[in-house]
PDB file of N, CA and C in Angstrom:
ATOM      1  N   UNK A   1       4.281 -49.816 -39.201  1.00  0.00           N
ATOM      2  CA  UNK A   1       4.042 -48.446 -38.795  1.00  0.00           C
ATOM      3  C   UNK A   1       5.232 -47.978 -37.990  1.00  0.00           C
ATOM      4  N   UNK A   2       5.818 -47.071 -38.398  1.00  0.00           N
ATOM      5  CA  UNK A   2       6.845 -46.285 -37.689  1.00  0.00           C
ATOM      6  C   UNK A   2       6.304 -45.135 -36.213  1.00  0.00           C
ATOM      7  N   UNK A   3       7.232 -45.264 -34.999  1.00  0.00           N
ATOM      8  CA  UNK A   3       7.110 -44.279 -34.242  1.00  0.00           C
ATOM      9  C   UNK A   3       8.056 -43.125 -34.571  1.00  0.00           C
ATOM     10  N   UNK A   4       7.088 -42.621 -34.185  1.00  0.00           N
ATOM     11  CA  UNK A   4       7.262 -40.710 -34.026  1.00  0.00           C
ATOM     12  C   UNK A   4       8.992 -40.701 -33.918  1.00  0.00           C
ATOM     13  N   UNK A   5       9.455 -41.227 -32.659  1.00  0.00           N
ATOM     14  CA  UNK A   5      10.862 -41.166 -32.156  1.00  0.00           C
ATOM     15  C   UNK A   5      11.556 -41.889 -32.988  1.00  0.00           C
ATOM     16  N   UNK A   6      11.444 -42.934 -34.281  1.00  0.00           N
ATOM     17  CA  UNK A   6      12.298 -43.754 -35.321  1.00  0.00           C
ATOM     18  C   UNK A   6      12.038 -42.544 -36.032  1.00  0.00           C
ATOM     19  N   UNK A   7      11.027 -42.226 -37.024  1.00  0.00           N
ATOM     20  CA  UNK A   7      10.790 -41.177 -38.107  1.00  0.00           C
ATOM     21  C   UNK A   7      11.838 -39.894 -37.577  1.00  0.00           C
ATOM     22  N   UNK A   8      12.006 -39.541 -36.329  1.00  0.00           N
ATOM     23  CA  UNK A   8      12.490 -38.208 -36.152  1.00  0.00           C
ATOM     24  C   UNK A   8      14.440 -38.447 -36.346  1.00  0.00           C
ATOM     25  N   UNK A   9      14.486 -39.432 -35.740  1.00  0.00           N
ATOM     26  CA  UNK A   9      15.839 -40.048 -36.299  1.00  0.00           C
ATOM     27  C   UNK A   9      16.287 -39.999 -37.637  1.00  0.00           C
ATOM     28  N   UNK A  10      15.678 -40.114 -38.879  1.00  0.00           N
ATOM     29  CA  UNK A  10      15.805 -40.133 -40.116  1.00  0.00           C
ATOM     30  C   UNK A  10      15.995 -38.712 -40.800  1.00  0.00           C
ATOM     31  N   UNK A  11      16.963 -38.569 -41.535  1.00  0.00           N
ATOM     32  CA  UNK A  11      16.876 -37.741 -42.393  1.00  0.00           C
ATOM     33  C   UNK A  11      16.160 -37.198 -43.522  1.00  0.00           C
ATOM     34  N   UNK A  12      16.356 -36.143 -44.680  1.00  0.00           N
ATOM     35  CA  UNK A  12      14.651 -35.814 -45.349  1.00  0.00           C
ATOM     36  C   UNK A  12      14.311 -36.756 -46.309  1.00  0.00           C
ATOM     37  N   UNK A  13      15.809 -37.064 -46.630  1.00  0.00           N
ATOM     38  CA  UNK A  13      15.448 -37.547 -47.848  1.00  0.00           C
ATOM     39  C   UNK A  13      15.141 -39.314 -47.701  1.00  0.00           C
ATOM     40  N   UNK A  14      15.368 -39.967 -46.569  1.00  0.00           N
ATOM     41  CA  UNK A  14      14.748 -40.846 -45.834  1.00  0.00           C
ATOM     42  C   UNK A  14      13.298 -40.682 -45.463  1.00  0.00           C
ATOM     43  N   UNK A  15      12.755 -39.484 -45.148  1.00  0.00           N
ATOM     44  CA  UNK A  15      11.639 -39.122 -44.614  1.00  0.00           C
ATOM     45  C   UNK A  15      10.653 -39.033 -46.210  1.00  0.00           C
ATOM     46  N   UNK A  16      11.229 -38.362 -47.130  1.00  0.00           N
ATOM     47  CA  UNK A  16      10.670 -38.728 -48.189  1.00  0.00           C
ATOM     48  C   UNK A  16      10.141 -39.669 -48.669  1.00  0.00           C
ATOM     49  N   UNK A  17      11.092 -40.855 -48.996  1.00  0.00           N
ATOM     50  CA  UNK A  17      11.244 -42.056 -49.449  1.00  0.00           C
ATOM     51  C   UNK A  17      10.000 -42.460 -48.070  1.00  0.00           C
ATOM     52  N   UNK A  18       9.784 -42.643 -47.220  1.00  0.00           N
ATOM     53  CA  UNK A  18       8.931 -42.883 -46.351  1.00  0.00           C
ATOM     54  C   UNK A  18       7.677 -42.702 -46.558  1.00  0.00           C
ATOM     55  N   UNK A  19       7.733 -41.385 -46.944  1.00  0.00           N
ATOM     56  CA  UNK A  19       6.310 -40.963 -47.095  1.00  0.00           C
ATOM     57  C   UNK A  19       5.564 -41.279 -48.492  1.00  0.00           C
ATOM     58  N   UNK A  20       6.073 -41.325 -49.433  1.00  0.00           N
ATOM     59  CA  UNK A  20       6.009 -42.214 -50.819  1.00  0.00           C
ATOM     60  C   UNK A  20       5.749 -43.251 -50.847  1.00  0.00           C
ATOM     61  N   UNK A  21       6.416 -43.392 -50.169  1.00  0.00           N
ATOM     62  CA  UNK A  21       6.260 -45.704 -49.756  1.00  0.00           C
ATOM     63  C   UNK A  21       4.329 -46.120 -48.860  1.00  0.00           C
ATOM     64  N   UNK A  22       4.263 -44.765 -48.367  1.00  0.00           N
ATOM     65  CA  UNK A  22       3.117 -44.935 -47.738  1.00  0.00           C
ATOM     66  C   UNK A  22       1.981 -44.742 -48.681  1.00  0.00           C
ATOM     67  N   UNK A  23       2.275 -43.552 -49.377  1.00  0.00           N
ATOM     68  CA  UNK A  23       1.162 -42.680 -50.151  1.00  0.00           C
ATOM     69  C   UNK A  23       0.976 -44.065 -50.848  1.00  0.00           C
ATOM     70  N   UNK A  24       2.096 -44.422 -51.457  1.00  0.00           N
ATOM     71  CA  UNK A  24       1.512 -45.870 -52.475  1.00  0.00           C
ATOM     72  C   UNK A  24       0.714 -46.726 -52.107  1.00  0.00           C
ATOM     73  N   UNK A  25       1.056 -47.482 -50.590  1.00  0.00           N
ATOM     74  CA  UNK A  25       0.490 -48.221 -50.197  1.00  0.00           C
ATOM     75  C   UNK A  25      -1.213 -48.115 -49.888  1.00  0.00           C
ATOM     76  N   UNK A  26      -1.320 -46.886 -49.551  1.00  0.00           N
ATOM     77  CA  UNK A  26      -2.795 -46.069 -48.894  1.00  0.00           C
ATOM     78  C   UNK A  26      -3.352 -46.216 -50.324  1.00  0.00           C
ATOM     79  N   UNK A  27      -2.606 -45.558 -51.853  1.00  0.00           N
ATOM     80  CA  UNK A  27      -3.284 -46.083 -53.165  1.00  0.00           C
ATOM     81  C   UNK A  27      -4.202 -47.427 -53.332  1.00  0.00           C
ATOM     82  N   UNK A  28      -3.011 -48.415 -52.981  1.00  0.00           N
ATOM     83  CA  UNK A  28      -3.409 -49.796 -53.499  1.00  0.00           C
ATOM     84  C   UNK A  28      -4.380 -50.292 -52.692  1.00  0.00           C
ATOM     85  N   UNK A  29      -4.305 -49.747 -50.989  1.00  0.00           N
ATOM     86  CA  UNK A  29      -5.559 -50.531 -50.405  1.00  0.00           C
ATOM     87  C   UNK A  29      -6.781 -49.671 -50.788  1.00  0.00           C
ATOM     88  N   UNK A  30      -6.801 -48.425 -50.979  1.00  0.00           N
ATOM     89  CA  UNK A  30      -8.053 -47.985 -51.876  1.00  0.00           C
ATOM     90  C   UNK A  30      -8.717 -48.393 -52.747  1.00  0.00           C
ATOM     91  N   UNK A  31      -7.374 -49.213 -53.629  1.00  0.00           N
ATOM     92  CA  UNK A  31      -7.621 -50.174 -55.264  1.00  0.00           C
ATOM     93  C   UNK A  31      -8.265 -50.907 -54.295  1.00  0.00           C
ATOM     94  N   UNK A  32      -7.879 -51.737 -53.485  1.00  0.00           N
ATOM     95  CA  UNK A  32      -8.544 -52.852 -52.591  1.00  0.00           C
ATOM     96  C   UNK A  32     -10.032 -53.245 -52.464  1.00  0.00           C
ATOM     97  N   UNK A  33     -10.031 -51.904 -51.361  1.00  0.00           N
ATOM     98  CA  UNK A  33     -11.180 -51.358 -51.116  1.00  0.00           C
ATOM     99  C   UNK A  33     -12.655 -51.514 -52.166  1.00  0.00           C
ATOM    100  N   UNK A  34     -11.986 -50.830 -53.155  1.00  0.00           N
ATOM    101  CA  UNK A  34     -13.271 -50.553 -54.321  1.00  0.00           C
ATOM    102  C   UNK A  34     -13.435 -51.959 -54.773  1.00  0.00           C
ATOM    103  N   UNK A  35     -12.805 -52.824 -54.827  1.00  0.00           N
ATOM    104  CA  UNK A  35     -12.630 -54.217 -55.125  1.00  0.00           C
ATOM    105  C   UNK A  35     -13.099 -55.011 -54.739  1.00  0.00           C
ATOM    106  N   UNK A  36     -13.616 -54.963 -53.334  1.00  0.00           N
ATOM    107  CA  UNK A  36     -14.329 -55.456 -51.958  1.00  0.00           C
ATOM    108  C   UNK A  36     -13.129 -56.721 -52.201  1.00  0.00           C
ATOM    109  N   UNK A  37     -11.956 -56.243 -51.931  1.00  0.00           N
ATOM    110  CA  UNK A  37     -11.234 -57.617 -51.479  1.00  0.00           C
ATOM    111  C   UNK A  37      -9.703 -57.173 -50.575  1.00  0.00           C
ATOM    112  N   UNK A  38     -10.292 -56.095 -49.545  1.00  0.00           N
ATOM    113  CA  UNK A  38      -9.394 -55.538 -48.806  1.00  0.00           C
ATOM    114  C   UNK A  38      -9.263 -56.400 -47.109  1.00  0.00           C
ATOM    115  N   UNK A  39      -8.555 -57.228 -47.104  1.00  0.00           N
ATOM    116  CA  UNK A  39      -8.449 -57.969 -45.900  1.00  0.00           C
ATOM    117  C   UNK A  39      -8.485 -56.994 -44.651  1.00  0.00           C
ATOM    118  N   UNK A  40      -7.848 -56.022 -44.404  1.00  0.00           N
ATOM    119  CA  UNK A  40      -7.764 -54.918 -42.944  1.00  0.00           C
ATOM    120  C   UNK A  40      -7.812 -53.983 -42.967  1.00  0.00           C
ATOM    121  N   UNK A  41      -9.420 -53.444 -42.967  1.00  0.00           N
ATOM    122  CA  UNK A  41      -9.364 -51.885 -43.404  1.00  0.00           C
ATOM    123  C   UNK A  41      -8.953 -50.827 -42.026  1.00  0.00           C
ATOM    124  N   UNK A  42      -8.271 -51.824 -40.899  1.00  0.00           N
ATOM    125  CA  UNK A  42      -7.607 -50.611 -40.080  1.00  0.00           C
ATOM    126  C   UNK A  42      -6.277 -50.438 -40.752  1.00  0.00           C
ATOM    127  N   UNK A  43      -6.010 -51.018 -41.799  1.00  0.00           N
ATOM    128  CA  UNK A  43      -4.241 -50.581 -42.183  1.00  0.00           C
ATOM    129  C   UNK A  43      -4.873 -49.238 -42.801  1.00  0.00           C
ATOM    130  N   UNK A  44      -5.945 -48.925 -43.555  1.00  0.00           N
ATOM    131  CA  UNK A  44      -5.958 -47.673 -44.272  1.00  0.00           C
ATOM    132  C   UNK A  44      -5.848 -46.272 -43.099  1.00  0.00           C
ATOM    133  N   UNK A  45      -6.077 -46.575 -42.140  1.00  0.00           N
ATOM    134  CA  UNK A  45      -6.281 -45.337 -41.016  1.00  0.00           C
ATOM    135  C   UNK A  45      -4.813 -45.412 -40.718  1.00  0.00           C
ATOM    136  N   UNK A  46      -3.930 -46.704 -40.306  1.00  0.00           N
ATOM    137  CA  UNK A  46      -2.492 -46.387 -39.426  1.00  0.00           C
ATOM    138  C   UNK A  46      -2.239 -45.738 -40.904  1.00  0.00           C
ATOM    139  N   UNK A  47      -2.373 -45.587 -41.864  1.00  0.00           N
ATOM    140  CA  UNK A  47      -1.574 -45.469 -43.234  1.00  0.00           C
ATOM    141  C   UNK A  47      -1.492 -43.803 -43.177  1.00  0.00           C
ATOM    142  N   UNK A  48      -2.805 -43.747 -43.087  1.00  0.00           N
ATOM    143  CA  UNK A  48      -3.325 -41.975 -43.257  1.00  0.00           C
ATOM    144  C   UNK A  48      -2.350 -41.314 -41.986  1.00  0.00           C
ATOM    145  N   UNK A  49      -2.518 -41.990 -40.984  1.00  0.00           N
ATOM    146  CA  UNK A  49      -1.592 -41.322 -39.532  1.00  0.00           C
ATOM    147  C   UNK A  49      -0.203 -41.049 -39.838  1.00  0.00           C
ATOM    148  N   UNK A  50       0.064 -42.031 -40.417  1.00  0.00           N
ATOM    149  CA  UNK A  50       1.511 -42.343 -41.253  1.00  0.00           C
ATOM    150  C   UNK A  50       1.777 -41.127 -41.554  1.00  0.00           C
ATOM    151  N   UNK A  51       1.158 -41.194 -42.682  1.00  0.00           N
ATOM    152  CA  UNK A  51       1.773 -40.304 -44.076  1.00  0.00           C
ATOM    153  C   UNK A  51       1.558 -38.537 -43.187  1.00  0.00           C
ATOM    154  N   UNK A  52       0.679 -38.335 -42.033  1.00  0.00           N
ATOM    155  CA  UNK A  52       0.856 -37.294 -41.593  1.00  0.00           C
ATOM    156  C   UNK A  52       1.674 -37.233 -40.146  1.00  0.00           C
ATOM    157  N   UNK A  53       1.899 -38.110 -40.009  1.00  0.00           N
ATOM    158  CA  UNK A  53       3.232 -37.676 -39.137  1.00  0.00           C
ATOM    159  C   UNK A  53       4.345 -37.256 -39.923  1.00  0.00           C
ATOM    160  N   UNK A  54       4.711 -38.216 -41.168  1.00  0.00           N
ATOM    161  CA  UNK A  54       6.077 -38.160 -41.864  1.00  0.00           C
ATOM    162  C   UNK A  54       5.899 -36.319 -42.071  1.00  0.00           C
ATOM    163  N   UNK A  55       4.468 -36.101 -42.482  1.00  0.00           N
ATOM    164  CA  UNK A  55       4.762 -34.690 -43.157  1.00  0.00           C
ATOM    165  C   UNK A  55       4.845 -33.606 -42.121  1.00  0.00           C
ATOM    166  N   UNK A  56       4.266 -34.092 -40.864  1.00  0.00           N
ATOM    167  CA  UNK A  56       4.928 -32.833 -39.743  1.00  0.00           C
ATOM    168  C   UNK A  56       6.047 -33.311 -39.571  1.00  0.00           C
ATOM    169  N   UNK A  57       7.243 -34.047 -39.649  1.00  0.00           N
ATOM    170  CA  UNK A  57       8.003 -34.254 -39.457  1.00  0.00           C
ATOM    171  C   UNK A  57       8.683 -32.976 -40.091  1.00  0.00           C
ATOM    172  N   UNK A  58       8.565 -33.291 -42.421  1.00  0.00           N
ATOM    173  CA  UNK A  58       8.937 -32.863 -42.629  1.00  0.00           C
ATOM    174  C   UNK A  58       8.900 -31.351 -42.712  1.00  0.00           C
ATOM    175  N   UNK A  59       8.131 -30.691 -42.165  1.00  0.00           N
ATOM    176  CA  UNK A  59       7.573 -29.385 -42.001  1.00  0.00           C
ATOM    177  C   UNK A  59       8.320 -28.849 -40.958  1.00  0.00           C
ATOM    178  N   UNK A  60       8.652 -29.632 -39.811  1.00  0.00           N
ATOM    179  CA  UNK A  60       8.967 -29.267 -38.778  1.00  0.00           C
ATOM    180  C   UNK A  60      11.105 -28.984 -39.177  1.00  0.00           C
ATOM    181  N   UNK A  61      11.458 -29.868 -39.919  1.00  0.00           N
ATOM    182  CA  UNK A  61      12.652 -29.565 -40.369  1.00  0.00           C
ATOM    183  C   UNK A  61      12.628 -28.270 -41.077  1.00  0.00           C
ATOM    184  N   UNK A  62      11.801 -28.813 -42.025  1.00  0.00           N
ATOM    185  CA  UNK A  62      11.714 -26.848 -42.959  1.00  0.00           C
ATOM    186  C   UNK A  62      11.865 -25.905 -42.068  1.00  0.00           C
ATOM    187  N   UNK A  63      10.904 -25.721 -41.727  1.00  0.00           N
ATOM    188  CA  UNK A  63      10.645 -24.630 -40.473  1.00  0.00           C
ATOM    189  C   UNK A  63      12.593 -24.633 -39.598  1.00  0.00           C
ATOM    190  N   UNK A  64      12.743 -25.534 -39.055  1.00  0.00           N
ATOM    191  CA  UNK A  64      13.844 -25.466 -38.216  1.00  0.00           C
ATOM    192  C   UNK A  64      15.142 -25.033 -39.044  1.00  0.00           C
ATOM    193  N   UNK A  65      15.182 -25.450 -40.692  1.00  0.00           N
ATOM    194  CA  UNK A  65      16.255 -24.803 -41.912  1.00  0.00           C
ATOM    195  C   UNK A  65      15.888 -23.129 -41.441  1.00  0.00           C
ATOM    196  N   UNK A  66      15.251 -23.250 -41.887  1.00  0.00           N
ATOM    197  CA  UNK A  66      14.304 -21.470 -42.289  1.00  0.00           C
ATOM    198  C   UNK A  66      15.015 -20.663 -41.084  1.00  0.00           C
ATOM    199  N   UNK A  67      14.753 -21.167 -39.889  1.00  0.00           N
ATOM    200  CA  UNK A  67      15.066 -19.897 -38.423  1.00  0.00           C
ATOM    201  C   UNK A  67      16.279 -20.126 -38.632  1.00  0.00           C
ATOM    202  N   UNK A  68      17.367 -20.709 -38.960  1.00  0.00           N
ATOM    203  CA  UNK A  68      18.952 -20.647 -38.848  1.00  0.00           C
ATOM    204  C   UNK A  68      19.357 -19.991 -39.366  1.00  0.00           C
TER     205      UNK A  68
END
């Protein structure tokens, strides 16, 4: 799990690749899940936190392109 202050360091297209890497992962423990053979179902929650920090991240750049 990445902090707020590493993610903000990164660029978009880093921030992308980030957030992809997550969405997948949050997939497969779902596959898991339905499977009943998911070892830590707190990774699915840091996952979800994840993938919405990356995207205020990236929102927050948009936004900051946009006013310049």
């Amino acid at each position: 799990m990445s902090k707020a202050s590493e993610l903000r360091e990164m660029n978009e297209e880093q921030l992308e690749f980030s957030l992809k890497q997550a969405q997948k992962d949050l997939f497969d423990l779902r596959f898991k899940a339905a499977t009943e053979k998911l070892d830590a179902p707190s990774r699915m929650k840091e996952l979800r936190r994840e993938i919405a920090r990356v995207k205020t991240l990236l929102r927050e750049k948009e936004i900051a392109a946009a006013s310049e």
